[in-house]
Protein backbone atom coordinates (compact mmCIF):
# COMPACT_ATOMS: atom_id res chain seq x y z
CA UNK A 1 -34.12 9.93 -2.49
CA UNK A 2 -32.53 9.43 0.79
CA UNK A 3 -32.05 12.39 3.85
CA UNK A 4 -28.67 13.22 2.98
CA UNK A 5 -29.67 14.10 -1.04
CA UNK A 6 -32.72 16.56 0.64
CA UNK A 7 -30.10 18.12 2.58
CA UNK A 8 -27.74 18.56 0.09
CA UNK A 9 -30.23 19.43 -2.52
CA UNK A 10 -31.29 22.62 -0.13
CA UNK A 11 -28.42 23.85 0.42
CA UNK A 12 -27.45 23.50 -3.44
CA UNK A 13 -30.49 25.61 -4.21
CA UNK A 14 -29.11 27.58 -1.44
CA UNK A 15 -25.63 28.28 -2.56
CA UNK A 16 -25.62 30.87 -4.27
CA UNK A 17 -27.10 33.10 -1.53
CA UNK A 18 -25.02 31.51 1.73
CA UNK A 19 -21.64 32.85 -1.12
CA UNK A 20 -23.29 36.50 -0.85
CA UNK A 21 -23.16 36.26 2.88
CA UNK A 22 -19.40 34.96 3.06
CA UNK A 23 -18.96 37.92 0.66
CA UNK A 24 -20.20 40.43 3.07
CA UNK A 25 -18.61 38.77 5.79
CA UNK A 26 -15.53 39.70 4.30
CA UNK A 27 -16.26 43.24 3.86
CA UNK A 28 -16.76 43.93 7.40
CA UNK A 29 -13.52 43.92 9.61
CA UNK A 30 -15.64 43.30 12.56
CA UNK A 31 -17.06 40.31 11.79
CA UNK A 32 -13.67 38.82 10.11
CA UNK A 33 -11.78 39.98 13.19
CA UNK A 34 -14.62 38.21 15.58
CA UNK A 35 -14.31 35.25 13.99
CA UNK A 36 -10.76 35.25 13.50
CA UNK A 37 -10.85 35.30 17.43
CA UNK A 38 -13.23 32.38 18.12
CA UNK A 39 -11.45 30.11 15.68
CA UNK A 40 -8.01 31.50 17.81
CA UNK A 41 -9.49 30.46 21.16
CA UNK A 42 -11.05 26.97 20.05
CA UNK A 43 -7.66 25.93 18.26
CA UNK A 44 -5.30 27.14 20.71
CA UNK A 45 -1.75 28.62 20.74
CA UNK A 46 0.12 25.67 18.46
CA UNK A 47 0.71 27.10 14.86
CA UNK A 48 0.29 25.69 11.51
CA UNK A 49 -2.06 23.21 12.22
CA UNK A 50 -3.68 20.79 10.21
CA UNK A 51 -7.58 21.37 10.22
CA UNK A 52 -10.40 20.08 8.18
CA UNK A 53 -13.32 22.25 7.92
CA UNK A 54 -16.53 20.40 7.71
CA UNK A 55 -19.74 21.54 5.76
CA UNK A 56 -17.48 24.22 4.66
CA UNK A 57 -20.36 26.06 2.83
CA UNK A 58 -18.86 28.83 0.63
CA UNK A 59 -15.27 28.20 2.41
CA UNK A 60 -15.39 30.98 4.97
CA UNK A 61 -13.46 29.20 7.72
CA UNK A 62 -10.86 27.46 5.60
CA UNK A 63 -9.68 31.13 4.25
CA UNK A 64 -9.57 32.17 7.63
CA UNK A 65 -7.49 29.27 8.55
CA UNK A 66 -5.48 29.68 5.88
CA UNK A 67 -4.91 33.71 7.10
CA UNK A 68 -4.12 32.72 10.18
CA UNK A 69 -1.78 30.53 9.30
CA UNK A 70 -3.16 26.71 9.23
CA UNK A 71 -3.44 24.21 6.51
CA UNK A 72 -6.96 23.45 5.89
CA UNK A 73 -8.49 20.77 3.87
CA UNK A 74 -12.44 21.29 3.26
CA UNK A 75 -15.31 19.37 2.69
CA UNK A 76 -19.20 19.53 1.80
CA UNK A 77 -22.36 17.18 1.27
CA UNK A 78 -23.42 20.01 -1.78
CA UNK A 79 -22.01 19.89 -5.20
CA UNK A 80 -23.00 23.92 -5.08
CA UNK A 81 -21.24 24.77 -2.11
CA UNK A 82 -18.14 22.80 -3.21
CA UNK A 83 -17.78 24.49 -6.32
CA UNK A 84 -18.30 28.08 -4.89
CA UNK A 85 -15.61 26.91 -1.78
CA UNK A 86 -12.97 26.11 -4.33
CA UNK A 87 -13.31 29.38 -6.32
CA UNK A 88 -13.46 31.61 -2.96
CA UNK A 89 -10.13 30.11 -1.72
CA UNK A 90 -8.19 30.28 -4.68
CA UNK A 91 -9.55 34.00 -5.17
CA UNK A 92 -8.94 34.90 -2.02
CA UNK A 93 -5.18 33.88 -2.61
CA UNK A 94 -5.33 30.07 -0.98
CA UNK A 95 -5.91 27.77 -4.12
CA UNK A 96 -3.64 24.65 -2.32
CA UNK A 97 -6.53 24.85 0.03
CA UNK A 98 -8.02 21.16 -0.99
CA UNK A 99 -12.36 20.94 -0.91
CA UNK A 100 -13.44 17.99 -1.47
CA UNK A 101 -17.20 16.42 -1.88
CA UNK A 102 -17.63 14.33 1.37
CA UNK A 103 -20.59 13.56 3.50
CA UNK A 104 -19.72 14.53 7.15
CA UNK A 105 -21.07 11.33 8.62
CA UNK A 106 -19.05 8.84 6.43
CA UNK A 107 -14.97 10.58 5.82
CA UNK A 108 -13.51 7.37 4.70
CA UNK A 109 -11.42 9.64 2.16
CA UNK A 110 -9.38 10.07 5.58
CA UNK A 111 -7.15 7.83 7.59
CA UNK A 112 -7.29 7.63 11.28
CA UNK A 113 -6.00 10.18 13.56
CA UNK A 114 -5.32 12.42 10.47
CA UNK A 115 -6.16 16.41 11.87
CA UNK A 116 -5.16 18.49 14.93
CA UNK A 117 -8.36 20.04 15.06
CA UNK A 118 -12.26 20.00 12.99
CA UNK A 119 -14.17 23.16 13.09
CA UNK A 120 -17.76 23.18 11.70
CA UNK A 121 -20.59 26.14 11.57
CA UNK A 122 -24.21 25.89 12.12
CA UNK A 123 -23.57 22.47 10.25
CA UNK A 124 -24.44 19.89 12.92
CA UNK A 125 -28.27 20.54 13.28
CA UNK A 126 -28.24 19.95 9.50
CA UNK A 127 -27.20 16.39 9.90
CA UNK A 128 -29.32 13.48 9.32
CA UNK A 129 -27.33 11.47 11.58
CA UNK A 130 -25.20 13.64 13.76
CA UNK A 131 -24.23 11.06 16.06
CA UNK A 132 -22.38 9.08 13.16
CA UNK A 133 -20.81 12.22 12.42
CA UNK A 134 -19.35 13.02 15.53
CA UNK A 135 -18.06 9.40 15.80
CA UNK A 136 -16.15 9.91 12.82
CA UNK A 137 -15.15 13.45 13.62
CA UNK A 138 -13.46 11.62 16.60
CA UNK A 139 -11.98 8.78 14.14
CA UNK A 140 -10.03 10.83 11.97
CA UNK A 141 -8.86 13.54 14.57
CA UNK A 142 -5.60 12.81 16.16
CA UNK A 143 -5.04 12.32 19.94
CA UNK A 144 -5.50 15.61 21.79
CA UNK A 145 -6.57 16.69 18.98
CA UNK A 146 -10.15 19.11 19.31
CA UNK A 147 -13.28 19.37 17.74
CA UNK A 148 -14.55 23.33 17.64
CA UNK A 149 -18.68 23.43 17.14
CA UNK A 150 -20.54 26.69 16.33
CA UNK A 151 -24.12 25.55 16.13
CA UNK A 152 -27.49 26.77 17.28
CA UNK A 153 -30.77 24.81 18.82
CA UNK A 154 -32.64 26.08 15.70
CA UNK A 155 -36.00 25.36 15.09
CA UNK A 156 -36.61 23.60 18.37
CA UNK A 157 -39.42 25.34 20.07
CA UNK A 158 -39.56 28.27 17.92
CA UNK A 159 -40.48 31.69 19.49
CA UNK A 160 -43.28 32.67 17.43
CA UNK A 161 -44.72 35.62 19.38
CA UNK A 162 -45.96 38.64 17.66
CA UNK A 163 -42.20 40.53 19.01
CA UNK A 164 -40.27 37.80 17.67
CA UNK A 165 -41.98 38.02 14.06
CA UNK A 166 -41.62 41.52 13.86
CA UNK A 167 -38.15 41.75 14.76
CA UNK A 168 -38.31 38.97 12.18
CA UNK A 169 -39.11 40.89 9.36
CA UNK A 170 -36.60 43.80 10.10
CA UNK A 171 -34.01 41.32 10.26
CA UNK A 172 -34.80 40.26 6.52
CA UNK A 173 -35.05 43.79 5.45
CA UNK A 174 -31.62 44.57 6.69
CA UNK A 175 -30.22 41.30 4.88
CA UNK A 176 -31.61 42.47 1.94
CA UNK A 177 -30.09 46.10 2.40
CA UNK A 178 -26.70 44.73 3.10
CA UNK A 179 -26.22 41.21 1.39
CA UNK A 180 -28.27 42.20 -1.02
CA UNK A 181 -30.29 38.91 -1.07
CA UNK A 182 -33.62 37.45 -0.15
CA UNK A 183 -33.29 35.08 2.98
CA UNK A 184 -34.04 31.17 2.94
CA UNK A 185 -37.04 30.81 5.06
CA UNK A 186 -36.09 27.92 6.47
CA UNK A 187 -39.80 27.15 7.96
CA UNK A 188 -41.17 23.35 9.02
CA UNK A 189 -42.91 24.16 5.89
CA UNK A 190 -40.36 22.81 3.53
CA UNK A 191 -40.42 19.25 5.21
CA UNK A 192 -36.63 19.48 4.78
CA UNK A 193 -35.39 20.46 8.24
CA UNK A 194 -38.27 19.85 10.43
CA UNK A 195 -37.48 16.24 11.20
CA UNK A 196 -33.68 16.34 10.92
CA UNK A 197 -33.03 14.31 14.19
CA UNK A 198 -30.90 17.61 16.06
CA UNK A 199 -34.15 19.76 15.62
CA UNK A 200 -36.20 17.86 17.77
CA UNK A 201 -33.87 17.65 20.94
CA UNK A 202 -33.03 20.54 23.61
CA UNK A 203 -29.21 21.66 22.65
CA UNK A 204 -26.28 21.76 23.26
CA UNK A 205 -27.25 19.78 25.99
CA UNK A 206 -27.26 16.31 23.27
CA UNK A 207 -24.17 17.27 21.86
CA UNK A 208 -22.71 17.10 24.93
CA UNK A 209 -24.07 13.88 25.53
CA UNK A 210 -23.49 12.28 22.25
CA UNK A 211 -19.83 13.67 22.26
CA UNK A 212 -18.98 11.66 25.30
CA UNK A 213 -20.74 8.58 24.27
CA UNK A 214 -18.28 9.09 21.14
CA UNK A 215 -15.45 9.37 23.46
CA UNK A 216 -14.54 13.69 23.40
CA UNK A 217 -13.54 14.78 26.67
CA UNK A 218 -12.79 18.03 27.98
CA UNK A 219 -15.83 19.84 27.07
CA UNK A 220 -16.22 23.44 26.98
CA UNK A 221 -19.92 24.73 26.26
CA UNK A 222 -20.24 28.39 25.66
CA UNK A 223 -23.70 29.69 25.13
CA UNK A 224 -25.12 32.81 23.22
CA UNK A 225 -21.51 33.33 21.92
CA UNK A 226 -21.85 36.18 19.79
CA UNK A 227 -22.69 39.26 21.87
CA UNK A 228 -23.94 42.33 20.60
CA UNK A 229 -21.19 44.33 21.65
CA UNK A 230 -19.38 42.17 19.86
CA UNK A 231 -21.12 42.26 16.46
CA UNK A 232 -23.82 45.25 16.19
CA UNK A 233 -24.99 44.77 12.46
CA UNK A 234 -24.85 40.75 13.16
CA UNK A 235 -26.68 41.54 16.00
CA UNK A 236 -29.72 43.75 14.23
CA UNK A 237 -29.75 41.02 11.35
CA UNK A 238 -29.44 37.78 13.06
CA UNK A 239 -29.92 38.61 17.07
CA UNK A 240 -33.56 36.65 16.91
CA UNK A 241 -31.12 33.74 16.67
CA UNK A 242 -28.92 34.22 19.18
CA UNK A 243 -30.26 32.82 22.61
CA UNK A 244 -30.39 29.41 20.64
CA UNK A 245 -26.71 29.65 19.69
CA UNK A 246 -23.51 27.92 21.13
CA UNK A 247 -19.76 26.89 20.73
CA UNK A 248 -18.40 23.09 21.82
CA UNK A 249 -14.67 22.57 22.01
CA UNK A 250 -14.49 19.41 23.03
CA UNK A 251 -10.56 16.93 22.65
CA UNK A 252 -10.26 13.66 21.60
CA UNK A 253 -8.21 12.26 24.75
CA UNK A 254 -4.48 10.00 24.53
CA UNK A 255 -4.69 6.63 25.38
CA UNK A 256 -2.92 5.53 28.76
CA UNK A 257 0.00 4.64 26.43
CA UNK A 258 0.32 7.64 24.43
CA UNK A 259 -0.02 9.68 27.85
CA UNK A 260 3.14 8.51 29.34
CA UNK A 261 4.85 9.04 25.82
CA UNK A 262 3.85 12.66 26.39
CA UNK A 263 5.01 13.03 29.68
């Protein structure tokens, strides 16, 4: 079995419990309204845009880019998380909203220069080989087109004091209470995640590396992104996290040629 079929495997197993959490999500006006925001600043000002949403997961992001008026096209590496994507969007009133089975390293179901923007959440650091991915992220994106990353440096130097397990605990109490489901522990224990190749390197600082080996320039890092203030009950549940999370926008620039056209 190779990397890819672990990965996808977990998160099949997984499925069921990451739809809960998009479910809840939903329920809370803050957190819709935050993210709403974040997916506002990354894409910019130009409507209707044409935006593939990669690892989509349970379809989250494409039904917010679909409310905010963009034309999303999703994909996953999970059978599980594919099926659950395409019955959120069409119950949440989007059902043209295509999701499609696709690994993220290898989109040869798509032409070059095909999307204005990609947006992605906490899916890089699941990637056996991220660097492919971002290669082809940059491949099928059009010119000036940008790539918005929310990812986290998870499981890299874990903080395993006696605070940190405590706090821990509460946190999977409260995602009980309120999700109403038993967190993945997803420990080194599951030989799963613990040698993906984005677990064992400080970030973001390789994504920003690897994203202008790739050829993305104009990059924006912004660490610890979601603030407390910002998100209270995301805070209490997830806050352990947060130090180790981040969000890249980073553009795939015009050739010299295409430059002048644009000027």
């Amino acid at each position: 079995m190779s990397k890819l079929e672990d990965v996808s495997n977990y998160w099949n197993s997984g499925a069921d419990g990451y739809d809960k959490v998009i479910h809840t999500q939903f329920r809370s006006r803050t957190e819709v309204s935050f993210w709403e925001k974040r997916l506002t600043e990354g894409l910019g000002d130009a409507p209707s845009q044409q935006v593939l949403d990669v690892g989509t997961g349970p379809g989250f992001f494409s039904i917010l880019l679909s409310r905010l008026g963009h034309r999303p096209e999703a994909v996953d590496a999970s059978p599980g998380m594919v099926e659950r994507a395409g019955k959120n969007v069409r119950e949440f009133g989007f059902p043209d909203v295509p999701v499609s089975l696709a690994d993220a390293s290898d989109l040869r179901i798509f032409q070059n220069n095909r999307f204005d923007a990609i947006v992605c959440r906490d899916v890089v650091w699941t990637l056996p080989d991220p660097v492919r991915a971002y290669a082809e992220w940059h491949r099928v994106l059009k010119p000036g087109g940008r790539l918005i990353v929310f990812d986290g440096n998870y499981l890299y130097e874990e903080n395993r004091s006696f605070a940190n397990r405590i706090r821990y605990g509460f946190s999977w109490l409260l995602i009980l209470l309120t999700e109403r489901r038993m967190r993945k522990k997803e420990s080194r224990k599951l030989g799963v995640l613990d040698d993906l190749p984005f677990v064992q390197v400080p970030r973001p600082e390789e994504d920003e590396r690897v994203l202008k080996e790739v050829g993305f320039e104009k990059l924006e890092v912004r660490r610890d992104h979601m603030s407390a203030k910002e998100l209270p009950m995301h805070h209490l549940k997830y806050g352990f996290m947060n130090g180790a999370r981040f969000m890249i926008v980073a553009e795939k620039p015009f050739s010299g040629m295409q430059k002048a056209d644009n000027e």
